[in-house]
Protein backbone atom coordinates (compact mmCIF):
# COMPACT_ATOMS: atom_id res chain seq x y z
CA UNK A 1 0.00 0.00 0.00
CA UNK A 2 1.38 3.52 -0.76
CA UNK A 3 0.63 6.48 1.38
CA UNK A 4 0.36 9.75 -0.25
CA UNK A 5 2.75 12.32 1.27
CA UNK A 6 1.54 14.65 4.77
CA UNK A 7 0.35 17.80 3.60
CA UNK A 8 2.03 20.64 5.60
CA UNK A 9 -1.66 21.42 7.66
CA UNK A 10 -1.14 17.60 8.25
CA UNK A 11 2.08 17.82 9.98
CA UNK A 12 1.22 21.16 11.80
CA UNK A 13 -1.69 19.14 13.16
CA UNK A 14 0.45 16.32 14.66
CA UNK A 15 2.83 18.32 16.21
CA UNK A 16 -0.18 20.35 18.01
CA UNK A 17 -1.52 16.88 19.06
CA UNK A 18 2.15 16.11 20.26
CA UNK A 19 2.38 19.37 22.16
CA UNK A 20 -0.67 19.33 23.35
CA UNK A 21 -0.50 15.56 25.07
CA UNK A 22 3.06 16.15 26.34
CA UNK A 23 1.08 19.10 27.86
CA UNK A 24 -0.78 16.63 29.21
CA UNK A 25 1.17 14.42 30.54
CA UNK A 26 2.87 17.20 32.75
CA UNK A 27 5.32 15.57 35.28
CA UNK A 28 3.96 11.70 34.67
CA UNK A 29 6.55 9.68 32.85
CA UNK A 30 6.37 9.05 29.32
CA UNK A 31 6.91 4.93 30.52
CA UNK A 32 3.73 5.32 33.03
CA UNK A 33 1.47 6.97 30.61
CA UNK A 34 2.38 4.83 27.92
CA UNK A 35 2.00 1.52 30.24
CA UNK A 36 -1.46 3.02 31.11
CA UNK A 37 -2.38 3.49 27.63
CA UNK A 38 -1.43 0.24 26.20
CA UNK A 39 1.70 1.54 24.07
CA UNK A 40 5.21 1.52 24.01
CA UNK A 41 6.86 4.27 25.26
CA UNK A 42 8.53 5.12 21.92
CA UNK A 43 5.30 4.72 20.11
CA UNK A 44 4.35 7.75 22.41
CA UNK A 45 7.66 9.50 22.19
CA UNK A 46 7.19 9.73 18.33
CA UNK A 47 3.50 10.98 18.58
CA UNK A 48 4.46 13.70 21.05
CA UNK A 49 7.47 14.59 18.66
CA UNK A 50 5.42 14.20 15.61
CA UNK A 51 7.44 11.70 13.86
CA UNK A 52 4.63 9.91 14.00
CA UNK A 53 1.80 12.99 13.20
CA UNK A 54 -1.09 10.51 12.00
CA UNK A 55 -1.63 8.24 15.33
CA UNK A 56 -4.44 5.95 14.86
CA UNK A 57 -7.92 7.07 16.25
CA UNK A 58 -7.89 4.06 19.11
CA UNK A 59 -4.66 5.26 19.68
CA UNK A 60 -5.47 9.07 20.03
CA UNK A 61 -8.26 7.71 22.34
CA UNK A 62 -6.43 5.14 24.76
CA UNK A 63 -3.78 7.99 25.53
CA UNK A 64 -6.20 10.04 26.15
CA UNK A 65 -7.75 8.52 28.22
CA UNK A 66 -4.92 7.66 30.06
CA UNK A 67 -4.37 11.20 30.51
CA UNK A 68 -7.99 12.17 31.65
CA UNK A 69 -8.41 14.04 28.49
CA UNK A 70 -11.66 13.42 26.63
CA UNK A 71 -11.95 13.06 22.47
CA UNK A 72 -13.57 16.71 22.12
CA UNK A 73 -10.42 18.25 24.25
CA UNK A 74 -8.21 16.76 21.78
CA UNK A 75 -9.87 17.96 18.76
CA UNK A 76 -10.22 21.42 19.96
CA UNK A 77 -6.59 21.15 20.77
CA UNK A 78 -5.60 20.30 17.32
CA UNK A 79 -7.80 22.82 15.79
CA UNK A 80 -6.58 24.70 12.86
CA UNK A 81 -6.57 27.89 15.46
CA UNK A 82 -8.16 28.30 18.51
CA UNK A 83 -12.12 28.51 17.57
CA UNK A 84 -11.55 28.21 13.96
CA UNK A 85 -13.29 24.65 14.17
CA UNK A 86 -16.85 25.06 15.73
CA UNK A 87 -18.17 21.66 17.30
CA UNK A 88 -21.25 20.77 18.32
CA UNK A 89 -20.34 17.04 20.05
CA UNK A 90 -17.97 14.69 18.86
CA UNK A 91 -18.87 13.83 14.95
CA UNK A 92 -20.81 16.60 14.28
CA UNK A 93 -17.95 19.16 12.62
CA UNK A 94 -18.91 20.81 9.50
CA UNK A 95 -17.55 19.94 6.24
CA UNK A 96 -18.01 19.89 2.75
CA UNK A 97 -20.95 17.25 1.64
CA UNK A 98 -19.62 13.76 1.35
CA UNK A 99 -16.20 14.97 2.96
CA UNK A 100 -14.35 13.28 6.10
CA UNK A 101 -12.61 15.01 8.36
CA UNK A 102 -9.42 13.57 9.84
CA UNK A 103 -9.07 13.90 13.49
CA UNK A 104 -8.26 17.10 14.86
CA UNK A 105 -8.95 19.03 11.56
């Protein structure tokens, strides 16, 4: 299977997810949060660098969980710019007709 390259909005989004779970994560250790999640700690040390700026959505929501973060703080957190996304509840974003929108966008 070949991926088609990030766009540059796609990158920018990952590293605001990154920032904003090392946020997060505050003084825990990467190892604890990680363990609590499910992951490996490197699997969270790339998503928090964003090496890895595409995490999978059960991934997005087992870390946050772990973190006592809920799905809607972690879109508005990786929103375009603060406000620019307006969201009812979780799946109810605004977009084009027929047109996904990745998490976070």
């Amino acid at each position: 299977m070949v991926r088609t390259p990030l766009t540059p909005e796609e990158r920018r989004r990952g590293e605001r997810l990154g920032t904003l779970l090392r946020e997060a994560r505050g003084g825990r250790s990467m190892v604890a949060v990680a363990a609590s999640a499910g992951l490996s700690a490197e699997t969270l040390r790339k998503i928090e660098t964003g090496r890895a700026p595409t995490p999978a959505f059960f991934t997005v929501a087992a870390i946050a969980a772990a973190l006592g973060l809920t799905l809607d703080e972690i879109f508005a957190g990786c929103a375009q710019e603060p406000g620019a996304v307006e969201v009812a509840s979780v799946g109810q974003a605004s977009a084009p007709a027929g047109r996904l929108l990745p998490l976070g966008a």
